[in-house]
Structure formats: structure tokens, C-alpha cells
Protein backbone atom coordinates (compact mmCIF):
# COMPACT_ATOMS: atom_id res chain seq x y z
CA UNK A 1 -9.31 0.92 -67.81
CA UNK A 2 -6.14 -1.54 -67.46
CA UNK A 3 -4.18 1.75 -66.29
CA UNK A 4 -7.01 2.44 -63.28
CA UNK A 5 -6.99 -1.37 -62.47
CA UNK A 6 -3.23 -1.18 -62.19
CA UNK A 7 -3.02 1.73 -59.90
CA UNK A 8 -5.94 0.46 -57.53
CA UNK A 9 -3.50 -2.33 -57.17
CA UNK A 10 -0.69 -0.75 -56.39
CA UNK A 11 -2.48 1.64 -53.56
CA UNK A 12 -4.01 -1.77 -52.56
CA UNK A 13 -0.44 -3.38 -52.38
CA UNK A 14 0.70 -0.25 -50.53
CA UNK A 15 -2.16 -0.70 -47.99
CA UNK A 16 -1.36 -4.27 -46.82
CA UNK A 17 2.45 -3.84 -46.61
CA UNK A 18 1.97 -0.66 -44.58
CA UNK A 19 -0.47 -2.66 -42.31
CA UNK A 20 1.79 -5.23 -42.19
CA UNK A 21 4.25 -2.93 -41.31
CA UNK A 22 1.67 -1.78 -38.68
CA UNK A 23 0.80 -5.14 -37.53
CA UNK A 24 5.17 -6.32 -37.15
CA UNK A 25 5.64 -3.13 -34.81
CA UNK A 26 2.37 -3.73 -32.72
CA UNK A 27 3.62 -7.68 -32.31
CA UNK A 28 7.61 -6.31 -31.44
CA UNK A 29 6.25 -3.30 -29.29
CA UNK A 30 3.74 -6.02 -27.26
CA UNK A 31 6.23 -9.50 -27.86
CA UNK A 32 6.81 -11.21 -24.39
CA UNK A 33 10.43 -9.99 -24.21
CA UNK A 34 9.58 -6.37 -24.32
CA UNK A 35 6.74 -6.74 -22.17
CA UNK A 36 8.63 -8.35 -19.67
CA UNK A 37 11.80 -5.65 -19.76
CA UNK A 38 9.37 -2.95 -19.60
CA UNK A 39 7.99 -4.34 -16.45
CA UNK A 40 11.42 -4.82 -14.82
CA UNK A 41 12.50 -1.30 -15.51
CA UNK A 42 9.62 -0.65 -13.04
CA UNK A 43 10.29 -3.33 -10.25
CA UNK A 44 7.10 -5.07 -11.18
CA UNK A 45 9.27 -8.65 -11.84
CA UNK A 46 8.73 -11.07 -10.40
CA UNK A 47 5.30 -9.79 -9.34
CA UNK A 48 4.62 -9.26 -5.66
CA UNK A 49 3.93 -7.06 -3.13
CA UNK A 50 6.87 -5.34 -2.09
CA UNK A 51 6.36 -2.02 -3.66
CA UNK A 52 3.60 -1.36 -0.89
CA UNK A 53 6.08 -1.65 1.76
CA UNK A 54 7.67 1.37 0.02
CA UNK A 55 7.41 4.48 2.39
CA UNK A 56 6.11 6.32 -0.29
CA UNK A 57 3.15 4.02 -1.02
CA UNK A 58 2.39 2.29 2.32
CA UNK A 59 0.28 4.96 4.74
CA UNK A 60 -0.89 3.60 8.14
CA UNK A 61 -3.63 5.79 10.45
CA UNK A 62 -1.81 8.18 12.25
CA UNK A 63 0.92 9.06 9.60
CA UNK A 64 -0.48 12.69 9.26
CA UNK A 65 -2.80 15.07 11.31
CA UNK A 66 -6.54 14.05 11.66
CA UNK A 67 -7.15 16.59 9.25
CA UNK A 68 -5.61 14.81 6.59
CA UNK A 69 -7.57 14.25 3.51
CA UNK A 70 -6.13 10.77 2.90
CA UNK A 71 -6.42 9.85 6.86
CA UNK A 72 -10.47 10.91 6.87
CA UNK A 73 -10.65 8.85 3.55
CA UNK A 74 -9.21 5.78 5.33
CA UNK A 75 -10.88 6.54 8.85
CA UNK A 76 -14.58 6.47 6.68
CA UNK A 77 -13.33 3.43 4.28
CA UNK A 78 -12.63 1.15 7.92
CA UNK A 79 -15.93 2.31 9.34
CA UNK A 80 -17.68 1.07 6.03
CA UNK A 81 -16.07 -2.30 6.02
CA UNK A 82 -16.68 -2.65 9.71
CA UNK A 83 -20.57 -1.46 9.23
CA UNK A 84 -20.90 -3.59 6.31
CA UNK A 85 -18.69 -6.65 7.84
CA UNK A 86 -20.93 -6.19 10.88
CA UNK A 87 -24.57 -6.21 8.58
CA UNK A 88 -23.56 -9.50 6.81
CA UNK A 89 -22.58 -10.76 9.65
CA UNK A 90 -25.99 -9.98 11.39
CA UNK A 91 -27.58 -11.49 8.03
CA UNK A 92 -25.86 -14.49 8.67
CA UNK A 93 -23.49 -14.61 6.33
CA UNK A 94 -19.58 -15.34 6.96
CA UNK A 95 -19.13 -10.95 7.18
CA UNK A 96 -15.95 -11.45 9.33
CA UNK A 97 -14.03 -12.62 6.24
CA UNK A 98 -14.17 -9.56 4.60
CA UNK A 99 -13.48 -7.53 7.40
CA UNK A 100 -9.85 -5.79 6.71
CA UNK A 101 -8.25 -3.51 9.40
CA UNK A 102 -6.45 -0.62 8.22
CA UNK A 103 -2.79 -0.45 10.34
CA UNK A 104 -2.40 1.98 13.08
CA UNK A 105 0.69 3.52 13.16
CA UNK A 106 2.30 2.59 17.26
CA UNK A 107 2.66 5.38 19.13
CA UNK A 108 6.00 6.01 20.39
CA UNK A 109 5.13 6.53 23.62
CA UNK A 110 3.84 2.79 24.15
CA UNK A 111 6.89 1.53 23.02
CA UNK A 112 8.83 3.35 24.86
CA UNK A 113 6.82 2.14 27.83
CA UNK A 114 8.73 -0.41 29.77
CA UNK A 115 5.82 -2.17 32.31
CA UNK A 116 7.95 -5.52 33.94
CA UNK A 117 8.82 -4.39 37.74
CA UNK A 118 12.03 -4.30 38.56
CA UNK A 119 13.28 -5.07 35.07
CA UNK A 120 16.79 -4.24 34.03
CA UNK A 121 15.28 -2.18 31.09
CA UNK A 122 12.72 -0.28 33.71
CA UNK A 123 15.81 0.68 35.66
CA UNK A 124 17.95 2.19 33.32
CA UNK A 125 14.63 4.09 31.77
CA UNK A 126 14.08 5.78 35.25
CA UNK A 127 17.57 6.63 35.80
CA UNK A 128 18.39 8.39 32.67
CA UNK A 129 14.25 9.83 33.19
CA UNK A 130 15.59 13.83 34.64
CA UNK A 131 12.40 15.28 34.99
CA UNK A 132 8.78 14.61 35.87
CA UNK A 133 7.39 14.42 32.66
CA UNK A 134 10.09 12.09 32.13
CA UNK A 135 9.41 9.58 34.90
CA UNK A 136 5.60 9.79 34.00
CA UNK A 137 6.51 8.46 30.27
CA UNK A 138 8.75 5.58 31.63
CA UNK A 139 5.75 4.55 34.06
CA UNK A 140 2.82 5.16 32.11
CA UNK A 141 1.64 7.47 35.12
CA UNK A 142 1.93 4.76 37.45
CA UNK A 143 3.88 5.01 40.98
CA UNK A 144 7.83 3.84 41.15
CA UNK A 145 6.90 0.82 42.89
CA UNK A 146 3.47 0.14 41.51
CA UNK A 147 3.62 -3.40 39.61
């Protein structure tokens, strides 16, 4: 009986410094230090928002065709917060503060449109425009002298 006490023991003493073991790995593995390197290998420290300005992660309306999965997903999620904005609003509650706008990506074209007459940056558009398709983009399909 002393011999079966003895061993029960021992497996029992074998038990707790294996959990302990256990237990002193979890508590390295999770300590502050590691936590915090393992975040900085990612970019994550200090935390903010910079990885959504990544190309990879930030997507605007208008980055891909209109037959885009992701752009119909975000085209249907701005037409539910608008709907929904608009209800609670109607309800009267304060819906406007929820309301979020999804960005647009800017068209090139509007950029690239130069509208002050007679500015030094509308002249030098029209005379390196060659063609008519040309001209039309610098005026936005106005007339030459059109204000």
C-alpha cells in the first residue's frame, strides 16, 4: 500500500511541475515584452491608423470596374448607411452622425481641368492641347473664350 501511495505521488509531483512548466511558457509566450515585439514585427506599434493608407489595404469607389465584387459590396454598404442614416434621421434621432461616406476616387479628367479664364495654367494647357479631343479635355467642352 505504502509502494502505491508513493507512486501516486510521484505521477502527482510529475503533474504539477509539468503544468508549471506549462503555465512558465504560457506567461513568457504572452509576457508584455513579447507581446509587444510581436506586434512591432507587424507595424502595429505604436497603434494607429497608418496601415489603411497602405495601397494595398485602402480601396476608394472607382479603383476597379463597376463589376467589381468589392466595388458592388461598397456601392450597397453606402446606400445602407445612407438609407438607414436617412430613417433615423426621419425618426428624429441625430442619423447624420453615423452617416460615413465611402471616398470616391477623382477622376483624372477633373483635375486635369483648368476652369480660371485667361489663367497662365489654362494657356499653356491649350497650347500643348494638338487635337480636338484635346482642347475639349482642357475646357471641359466649353468654348475658348467662354468664362
Amino acid at each position: 500500500r505504502r509502494g502505491l501511495l508513493g507512486c501516486l505521488y510521484l505521477v502527482k509531483l510529475i503533474l504539477q511541475l509539468e503544468l508549471n512548466i506549462v503555465w512558465m511558457r504560457l506567461a513568457e509566450s504572452f509576457s508584455k515584452e513579447a507581446c509587444i515585439a510581436a506586434w512591432e514585427a507587424v507595424g502595429a506599434v505604436p497603434p494607429s491608423h497608418a496601415c489603411l493608407n497602405d495601397k494595398q489595404v485602402l480601396w476608394e469607389l472607382g479603383d476597379a470596374s463597376q463589376d467589381d465584387v468589392t466595388q458592388i459590396a461598397m456601392m450597397e454598404m453606402q446606400m445602407a448607411n445612407t438609407i438607414a442614416c436617412d430613417l433615423l434621421t426621419a425618426r428624429g434621432f441625430q442619423g447624420n452622425l453615423l452617416k460615413a461616406e465611402i471616398r470616391r476616387k477623382k477622376s483624372k479628367k477633373a483635375q486635369e481641368l483648368v476652369t480660371v479664364p485667361n489663367s497662365k495654367e489654362r494657356v499653356e494647357a491649350l497650347s500643348k492641347a494638338s487635337t480636338h479631343g484635346a482642347i475639349f479635355a482642357v475646357t471641359g467642352g466649353h468654348h475658348l473664350t467662354s468664362d
